[in-house]
N, C-alpha and C. Protein backbone atom coordinates (compact mmCIF):
# COMPACT_ATOMS: atom_id res chain seq x y z
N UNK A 1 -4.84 -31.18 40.47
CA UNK A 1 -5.89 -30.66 41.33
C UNK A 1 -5.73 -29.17 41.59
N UNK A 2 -4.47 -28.74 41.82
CA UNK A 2 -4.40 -27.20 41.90
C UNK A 2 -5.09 -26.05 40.49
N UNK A 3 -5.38 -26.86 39.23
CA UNK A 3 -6.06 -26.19 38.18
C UNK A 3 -7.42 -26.42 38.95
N UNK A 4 -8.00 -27.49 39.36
CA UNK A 4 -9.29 -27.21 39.91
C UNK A 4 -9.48 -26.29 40.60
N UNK A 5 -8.46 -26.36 41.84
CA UNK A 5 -8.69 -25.62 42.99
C UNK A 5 -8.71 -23.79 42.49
N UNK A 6 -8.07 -23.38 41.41
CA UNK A 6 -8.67 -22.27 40.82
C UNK A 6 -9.47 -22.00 40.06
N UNK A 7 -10.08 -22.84 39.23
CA UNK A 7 -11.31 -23.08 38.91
C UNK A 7 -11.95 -22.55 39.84
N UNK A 8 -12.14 -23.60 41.39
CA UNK A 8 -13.36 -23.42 42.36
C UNK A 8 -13.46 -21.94 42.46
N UNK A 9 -12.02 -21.44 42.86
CA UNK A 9 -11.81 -19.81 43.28
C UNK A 9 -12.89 -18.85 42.19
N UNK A 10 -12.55 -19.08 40.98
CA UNK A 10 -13.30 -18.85 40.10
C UNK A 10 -14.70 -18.85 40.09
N UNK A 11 -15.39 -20.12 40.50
CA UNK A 11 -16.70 -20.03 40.23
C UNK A 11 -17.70 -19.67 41.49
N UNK A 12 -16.33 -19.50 42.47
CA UNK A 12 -17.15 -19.64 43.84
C UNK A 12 -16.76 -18.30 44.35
N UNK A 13 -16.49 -17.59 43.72
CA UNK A 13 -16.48 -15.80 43.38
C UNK A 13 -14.82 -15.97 44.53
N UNK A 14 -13.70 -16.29 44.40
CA UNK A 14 -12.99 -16.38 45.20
C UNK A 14 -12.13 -14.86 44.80
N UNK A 15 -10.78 -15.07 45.35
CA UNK A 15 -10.02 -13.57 44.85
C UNK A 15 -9.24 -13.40 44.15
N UNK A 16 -9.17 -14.17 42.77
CA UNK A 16 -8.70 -13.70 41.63
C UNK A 16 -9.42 -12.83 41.13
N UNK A 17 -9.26 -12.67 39.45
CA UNK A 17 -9.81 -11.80 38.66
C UNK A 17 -10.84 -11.73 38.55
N UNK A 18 -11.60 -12.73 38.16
CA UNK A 18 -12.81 -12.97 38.03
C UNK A 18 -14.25 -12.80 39.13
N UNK A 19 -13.51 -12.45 39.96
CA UNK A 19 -14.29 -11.68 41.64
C UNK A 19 -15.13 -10.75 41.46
N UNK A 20 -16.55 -11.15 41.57
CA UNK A 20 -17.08 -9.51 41.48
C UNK A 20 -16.23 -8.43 42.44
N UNK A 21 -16.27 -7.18 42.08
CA UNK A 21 -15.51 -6.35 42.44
C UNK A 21 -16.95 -4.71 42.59
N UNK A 22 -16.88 -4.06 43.56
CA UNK A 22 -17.72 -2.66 43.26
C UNK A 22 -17.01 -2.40 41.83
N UNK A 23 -17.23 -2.30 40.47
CA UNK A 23 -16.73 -1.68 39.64
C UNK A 23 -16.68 -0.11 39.38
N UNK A 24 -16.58 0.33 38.71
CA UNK A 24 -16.95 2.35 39.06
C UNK A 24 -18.50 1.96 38.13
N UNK A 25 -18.80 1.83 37.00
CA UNK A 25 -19.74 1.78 36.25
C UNK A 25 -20.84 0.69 36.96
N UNK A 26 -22.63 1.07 36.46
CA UNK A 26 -23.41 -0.30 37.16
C UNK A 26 -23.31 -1.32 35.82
N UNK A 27 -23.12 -0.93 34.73
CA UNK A 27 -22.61 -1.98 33.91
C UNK A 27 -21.47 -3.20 34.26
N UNK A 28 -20.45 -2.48 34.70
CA UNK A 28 -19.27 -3.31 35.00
C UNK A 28 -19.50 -4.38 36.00
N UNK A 29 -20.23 -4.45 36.98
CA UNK A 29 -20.62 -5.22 37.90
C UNK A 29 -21.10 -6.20 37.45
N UNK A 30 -22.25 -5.43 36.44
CA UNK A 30 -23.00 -7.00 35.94
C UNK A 30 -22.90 -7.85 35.03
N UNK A 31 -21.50 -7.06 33.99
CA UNK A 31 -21.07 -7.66 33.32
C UNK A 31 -19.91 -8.87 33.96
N UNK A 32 -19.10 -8.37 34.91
CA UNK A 32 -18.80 -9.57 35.89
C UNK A 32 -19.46 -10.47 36.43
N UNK A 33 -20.78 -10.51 36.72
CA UNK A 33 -21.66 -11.18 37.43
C UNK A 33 -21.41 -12.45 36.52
N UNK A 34 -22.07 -11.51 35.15
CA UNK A 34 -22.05 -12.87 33.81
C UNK A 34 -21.15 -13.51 33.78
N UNK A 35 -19.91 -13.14 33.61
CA UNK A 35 -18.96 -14.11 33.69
C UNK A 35 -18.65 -15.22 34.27
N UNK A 36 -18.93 -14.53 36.06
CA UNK A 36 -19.04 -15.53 36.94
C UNK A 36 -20.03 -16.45 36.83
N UNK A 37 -21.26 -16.34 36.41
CA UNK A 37 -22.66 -17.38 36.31
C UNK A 37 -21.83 -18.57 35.06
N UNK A 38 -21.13 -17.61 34.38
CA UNK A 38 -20.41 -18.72 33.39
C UNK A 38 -19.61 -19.68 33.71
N UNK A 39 -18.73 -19.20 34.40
CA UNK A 39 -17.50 -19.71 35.33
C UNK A 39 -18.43 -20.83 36.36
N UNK A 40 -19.23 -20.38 36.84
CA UNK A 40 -19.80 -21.54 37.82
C UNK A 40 -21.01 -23.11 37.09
N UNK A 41 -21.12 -22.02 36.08
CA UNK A 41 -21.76 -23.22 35.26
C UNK A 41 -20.78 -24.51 34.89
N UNK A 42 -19.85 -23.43 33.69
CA UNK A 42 -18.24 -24.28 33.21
C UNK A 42 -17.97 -25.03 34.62
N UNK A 43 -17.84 -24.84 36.04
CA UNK A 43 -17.09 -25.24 36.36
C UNK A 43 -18.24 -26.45 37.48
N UNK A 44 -18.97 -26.42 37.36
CA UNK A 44 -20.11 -27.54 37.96
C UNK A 44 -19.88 -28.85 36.62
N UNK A 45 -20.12 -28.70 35.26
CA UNK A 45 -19.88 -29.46 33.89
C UNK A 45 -18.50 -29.87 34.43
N UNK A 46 -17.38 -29.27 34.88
CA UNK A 46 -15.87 -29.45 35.14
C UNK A 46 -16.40 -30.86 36.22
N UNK A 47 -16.77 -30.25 37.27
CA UNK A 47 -16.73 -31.04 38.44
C UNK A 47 -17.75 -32.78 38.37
N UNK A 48 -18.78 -32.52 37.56
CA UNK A 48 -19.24 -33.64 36.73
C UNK A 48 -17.80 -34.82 36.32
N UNK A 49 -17.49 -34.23 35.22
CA UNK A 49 -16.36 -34.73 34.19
C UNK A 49 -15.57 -35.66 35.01
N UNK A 50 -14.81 -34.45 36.32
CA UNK A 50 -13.65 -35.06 37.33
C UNK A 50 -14.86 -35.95 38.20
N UNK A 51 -15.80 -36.05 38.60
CA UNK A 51 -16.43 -36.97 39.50
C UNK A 51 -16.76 -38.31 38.34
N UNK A 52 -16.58 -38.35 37.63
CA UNK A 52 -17.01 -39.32 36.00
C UNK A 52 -15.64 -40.26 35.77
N UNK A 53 -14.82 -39.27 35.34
CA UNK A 53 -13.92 -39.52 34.47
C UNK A 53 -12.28 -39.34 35.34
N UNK A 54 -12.51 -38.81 36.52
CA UNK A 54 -10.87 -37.88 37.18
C UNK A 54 -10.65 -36.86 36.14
N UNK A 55 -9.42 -36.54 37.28
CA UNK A 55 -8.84 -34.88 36.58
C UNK A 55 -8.21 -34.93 35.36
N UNK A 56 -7.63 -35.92 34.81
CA UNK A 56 -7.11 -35.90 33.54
C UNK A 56 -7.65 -35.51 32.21
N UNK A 57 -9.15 -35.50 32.03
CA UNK A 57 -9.74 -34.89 31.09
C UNK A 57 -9.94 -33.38 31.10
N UNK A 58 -9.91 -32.93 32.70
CA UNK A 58 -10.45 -31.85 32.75
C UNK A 58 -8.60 -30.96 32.78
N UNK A 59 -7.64 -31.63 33.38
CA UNK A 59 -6.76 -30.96 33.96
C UNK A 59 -6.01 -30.07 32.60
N UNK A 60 -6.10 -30.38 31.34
CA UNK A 60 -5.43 -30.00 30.33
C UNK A 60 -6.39 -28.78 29.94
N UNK A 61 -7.58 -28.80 29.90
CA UNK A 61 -8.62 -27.72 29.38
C UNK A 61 -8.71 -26.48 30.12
N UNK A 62 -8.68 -26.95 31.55
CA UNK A 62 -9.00 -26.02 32.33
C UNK A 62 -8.41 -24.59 32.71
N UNK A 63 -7.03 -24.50 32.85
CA UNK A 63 -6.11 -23.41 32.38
C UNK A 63 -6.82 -22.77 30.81
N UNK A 64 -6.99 -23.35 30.05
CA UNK A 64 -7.68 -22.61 28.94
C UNK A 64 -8.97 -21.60 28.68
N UNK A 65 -9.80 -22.57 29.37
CA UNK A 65 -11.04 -21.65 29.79
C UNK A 65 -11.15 -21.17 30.93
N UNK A 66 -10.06 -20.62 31.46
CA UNK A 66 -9.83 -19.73 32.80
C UNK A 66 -9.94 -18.63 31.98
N UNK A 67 -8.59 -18.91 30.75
CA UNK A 67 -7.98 -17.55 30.14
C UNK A 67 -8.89 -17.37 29.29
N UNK A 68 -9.78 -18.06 28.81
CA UNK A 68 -10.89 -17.30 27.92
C UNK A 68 -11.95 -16.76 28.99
N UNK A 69 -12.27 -17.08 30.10
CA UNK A 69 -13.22 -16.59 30.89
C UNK A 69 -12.58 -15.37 31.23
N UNK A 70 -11.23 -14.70 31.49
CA UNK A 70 -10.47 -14.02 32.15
C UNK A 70 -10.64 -13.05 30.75
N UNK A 71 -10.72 -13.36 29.94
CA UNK A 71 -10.13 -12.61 28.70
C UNK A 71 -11.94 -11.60 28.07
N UNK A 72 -13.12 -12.79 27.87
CA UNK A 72 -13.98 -12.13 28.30
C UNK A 72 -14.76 -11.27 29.19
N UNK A 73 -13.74 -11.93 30.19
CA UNK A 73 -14.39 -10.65 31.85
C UNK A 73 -13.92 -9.11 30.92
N UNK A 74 -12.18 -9.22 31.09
CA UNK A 74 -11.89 -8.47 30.42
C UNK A 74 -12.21 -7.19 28.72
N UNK A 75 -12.96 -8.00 28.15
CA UNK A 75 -13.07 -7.81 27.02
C UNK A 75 -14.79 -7.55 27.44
N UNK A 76 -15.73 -7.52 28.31
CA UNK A 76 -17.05 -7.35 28.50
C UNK A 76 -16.73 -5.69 29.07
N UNK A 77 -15.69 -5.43 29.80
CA UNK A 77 -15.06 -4.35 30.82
C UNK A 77 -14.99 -3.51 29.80
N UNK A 78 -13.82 -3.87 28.79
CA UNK A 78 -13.91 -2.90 27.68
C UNK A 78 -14.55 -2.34 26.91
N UNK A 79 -15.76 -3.34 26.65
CA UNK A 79 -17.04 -2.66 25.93
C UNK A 79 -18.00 -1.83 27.03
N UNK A 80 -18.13 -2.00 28.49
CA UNK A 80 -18.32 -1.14 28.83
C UNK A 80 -17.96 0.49 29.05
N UNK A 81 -16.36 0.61 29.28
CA UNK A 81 -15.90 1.40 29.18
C UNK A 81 -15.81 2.21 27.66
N UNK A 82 -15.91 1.29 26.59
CA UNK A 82 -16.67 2.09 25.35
C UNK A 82 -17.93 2.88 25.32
N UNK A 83 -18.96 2.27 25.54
CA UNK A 83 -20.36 2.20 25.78
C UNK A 83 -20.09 3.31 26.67
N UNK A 84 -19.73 4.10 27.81
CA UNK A 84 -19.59 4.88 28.57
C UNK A 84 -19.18 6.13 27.57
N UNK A 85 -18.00 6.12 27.00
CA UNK A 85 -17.13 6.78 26.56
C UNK A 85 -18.08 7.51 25.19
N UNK A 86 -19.16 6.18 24.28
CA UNK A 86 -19.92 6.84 23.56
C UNK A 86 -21.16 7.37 23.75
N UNK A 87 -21.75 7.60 25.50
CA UNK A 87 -22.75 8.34 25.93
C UNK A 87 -22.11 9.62 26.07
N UNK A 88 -20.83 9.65 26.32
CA UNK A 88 -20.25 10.68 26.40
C UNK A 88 -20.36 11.70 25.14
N UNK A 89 -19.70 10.96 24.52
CA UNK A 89 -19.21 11.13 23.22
C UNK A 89 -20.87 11.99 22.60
N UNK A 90 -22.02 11.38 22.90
CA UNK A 90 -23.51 11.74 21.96
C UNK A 90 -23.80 12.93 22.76
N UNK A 91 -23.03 12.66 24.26
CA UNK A 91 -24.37 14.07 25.09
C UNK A 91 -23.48 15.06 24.20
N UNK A 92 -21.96 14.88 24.11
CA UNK A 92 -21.30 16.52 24.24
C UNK A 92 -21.90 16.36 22.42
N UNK A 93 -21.79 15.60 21.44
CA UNK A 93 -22.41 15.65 19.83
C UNK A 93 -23.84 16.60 20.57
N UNK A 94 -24.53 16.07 21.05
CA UNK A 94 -25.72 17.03 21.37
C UNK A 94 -25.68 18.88 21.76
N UNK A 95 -24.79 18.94 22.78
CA UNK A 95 -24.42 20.29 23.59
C UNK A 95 -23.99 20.79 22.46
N UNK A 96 -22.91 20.46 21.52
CA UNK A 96 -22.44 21.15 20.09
C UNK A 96 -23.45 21.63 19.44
N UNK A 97 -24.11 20.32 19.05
CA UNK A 97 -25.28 20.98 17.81
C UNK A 97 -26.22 21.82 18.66
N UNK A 98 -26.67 21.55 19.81
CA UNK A 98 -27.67 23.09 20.30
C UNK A 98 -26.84 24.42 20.37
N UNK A 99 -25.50 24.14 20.66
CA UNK A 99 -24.59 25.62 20.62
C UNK A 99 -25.06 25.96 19.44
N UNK A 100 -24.46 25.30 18.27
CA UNK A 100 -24.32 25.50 17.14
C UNK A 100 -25.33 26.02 16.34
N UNK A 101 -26.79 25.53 16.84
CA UNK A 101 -28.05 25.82 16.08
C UNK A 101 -28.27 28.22 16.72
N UNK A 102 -28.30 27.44 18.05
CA UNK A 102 -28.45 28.71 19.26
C UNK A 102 -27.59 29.62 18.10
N UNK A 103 -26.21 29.67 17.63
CA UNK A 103 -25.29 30.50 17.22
C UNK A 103 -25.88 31.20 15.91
N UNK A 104 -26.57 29.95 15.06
CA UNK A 104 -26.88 30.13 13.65
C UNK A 104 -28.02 31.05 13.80
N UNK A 105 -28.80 30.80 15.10
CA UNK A 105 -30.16 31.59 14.82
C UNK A 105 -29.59 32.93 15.27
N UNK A 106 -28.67 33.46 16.01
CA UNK A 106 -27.93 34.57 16.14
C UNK A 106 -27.53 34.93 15.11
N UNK A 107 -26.52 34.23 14.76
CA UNK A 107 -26.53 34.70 13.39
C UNK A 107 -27.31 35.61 11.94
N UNK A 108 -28.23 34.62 12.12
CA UNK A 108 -29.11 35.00 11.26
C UNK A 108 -30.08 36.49 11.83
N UNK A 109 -30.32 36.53 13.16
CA UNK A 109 -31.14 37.38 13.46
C UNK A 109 -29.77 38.66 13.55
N UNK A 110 -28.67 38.52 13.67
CA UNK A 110 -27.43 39.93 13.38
C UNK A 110 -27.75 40.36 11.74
N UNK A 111 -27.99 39.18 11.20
CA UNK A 111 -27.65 39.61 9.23
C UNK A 111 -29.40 40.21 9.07
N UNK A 112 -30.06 40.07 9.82
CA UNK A 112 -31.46 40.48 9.55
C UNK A 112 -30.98 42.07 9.75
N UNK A 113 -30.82 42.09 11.42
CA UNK A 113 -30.19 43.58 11.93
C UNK A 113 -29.68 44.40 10.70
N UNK A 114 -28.33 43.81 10.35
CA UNK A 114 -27.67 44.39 9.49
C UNK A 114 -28.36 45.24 8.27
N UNK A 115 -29.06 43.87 7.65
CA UNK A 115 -29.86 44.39 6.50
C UNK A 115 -31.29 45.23 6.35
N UNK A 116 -31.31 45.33 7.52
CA UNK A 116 -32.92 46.51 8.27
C UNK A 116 -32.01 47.74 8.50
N UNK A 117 -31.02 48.13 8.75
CA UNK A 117 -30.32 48.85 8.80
C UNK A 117 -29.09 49.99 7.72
N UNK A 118 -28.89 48.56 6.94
CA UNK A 118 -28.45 49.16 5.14
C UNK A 118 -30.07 49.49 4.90
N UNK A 119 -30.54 48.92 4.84
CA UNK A 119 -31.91 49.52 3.96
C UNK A 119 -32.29 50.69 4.78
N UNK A 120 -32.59 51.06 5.83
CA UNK A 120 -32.91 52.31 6.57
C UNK A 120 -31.92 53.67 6.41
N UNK A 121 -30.00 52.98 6.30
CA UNK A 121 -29.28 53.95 5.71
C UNK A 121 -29.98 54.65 4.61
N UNK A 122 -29.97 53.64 3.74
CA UNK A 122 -30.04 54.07 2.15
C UNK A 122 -31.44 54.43 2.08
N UNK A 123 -32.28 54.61 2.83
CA UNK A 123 -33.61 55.59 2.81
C UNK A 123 -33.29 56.71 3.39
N UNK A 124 -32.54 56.48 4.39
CA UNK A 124 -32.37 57.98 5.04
C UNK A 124 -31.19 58.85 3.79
N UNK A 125 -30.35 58.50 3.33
CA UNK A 125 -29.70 58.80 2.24
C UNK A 125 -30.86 59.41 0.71
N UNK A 126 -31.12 58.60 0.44
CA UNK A 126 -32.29 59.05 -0.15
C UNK A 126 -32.69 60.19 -0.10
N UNK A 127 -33.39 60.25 1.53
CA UNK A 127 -34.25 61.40 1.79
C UNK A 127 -33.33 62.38 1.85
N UNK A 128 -31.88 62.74 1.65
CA UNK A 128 -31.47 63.99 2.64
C UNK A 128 -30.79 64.36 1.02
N UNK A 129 -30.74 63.20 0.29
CA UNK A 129 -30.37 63.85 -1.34
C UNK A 129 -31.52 64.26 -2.07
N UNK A 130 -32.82 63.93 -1.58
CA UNK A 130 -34.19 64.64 -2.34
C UNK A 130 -34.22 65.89 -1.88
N UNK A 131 -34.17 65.97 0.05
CA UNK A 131 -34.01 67.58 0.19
C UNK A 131 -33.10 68.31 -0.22
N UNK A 132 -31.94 67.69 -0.89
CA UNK A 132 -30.92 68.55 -1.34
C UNK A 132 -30.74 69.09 -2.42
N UNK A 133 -31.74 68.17 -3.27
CA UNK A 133 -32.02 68.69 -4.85
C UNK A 133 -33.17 69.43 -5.05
């Protein structure tokens, strides 16, 4: 009965792991939520079984799909914290390539400079070797 009795904790949002928690992200919350809607489903089917059958069918399983419920809470957390990490990841890919474009069109408008400038040398050169001949 004590595997039930964490079960219940489990589905009845008690204070293990599986607890909704304020997470930092609004993803993380609701990806716990899911878990828990899981956990309370699994564990209503649980409470069926033991009102059917007693704890002996359920008492061997139940430690199992704690740790897979525990392991997906976990593993839903992590893909959030990915998913975070690759908004990150696209804004600053973004801020680069506008630097990067911003730089090129500098670029290009210095080599314009440059070359309005050789060409204006080499006219003014020109002109000061025609007056000289």
């Amino acid at each position: 009965m004590a595997d039930q009795a964490t079960f219940v904790g489990v589905g009845s949002g008690g204070s293990d792991s599986m607890s909704t928690g304020s997470g930092e992200g609004a993803g993380q919350g609701v990806m716990t939520e899911r878990v828990q809607a899981l956990a309370s489903s699994v564990y209503r089917e649980f409470a069926q079984v033991v009102n059917q059958y007693g704890e002996g069918p359920v008492a061997s399983i139940m430690p199992i799909v704690i740790t897979v419920l525990e392991s997906l809470d976990g593993a839903l957390s992590d893909l959030g914290d990915s998913q975070r990490a690759l908004e990150e990841a696209t804004e600053d890919n973004e801020q680069l390539h506008a630097q990067y474009d911003k730089e090129k069109q500098m670029r290009r408008e210095e080599q314009i400079k440059r070359m309005r400038n050789e060409d204006q040398g080499e006219d003014e050169r020109r002109e000061l070797k025609q007056q000289i001949e």
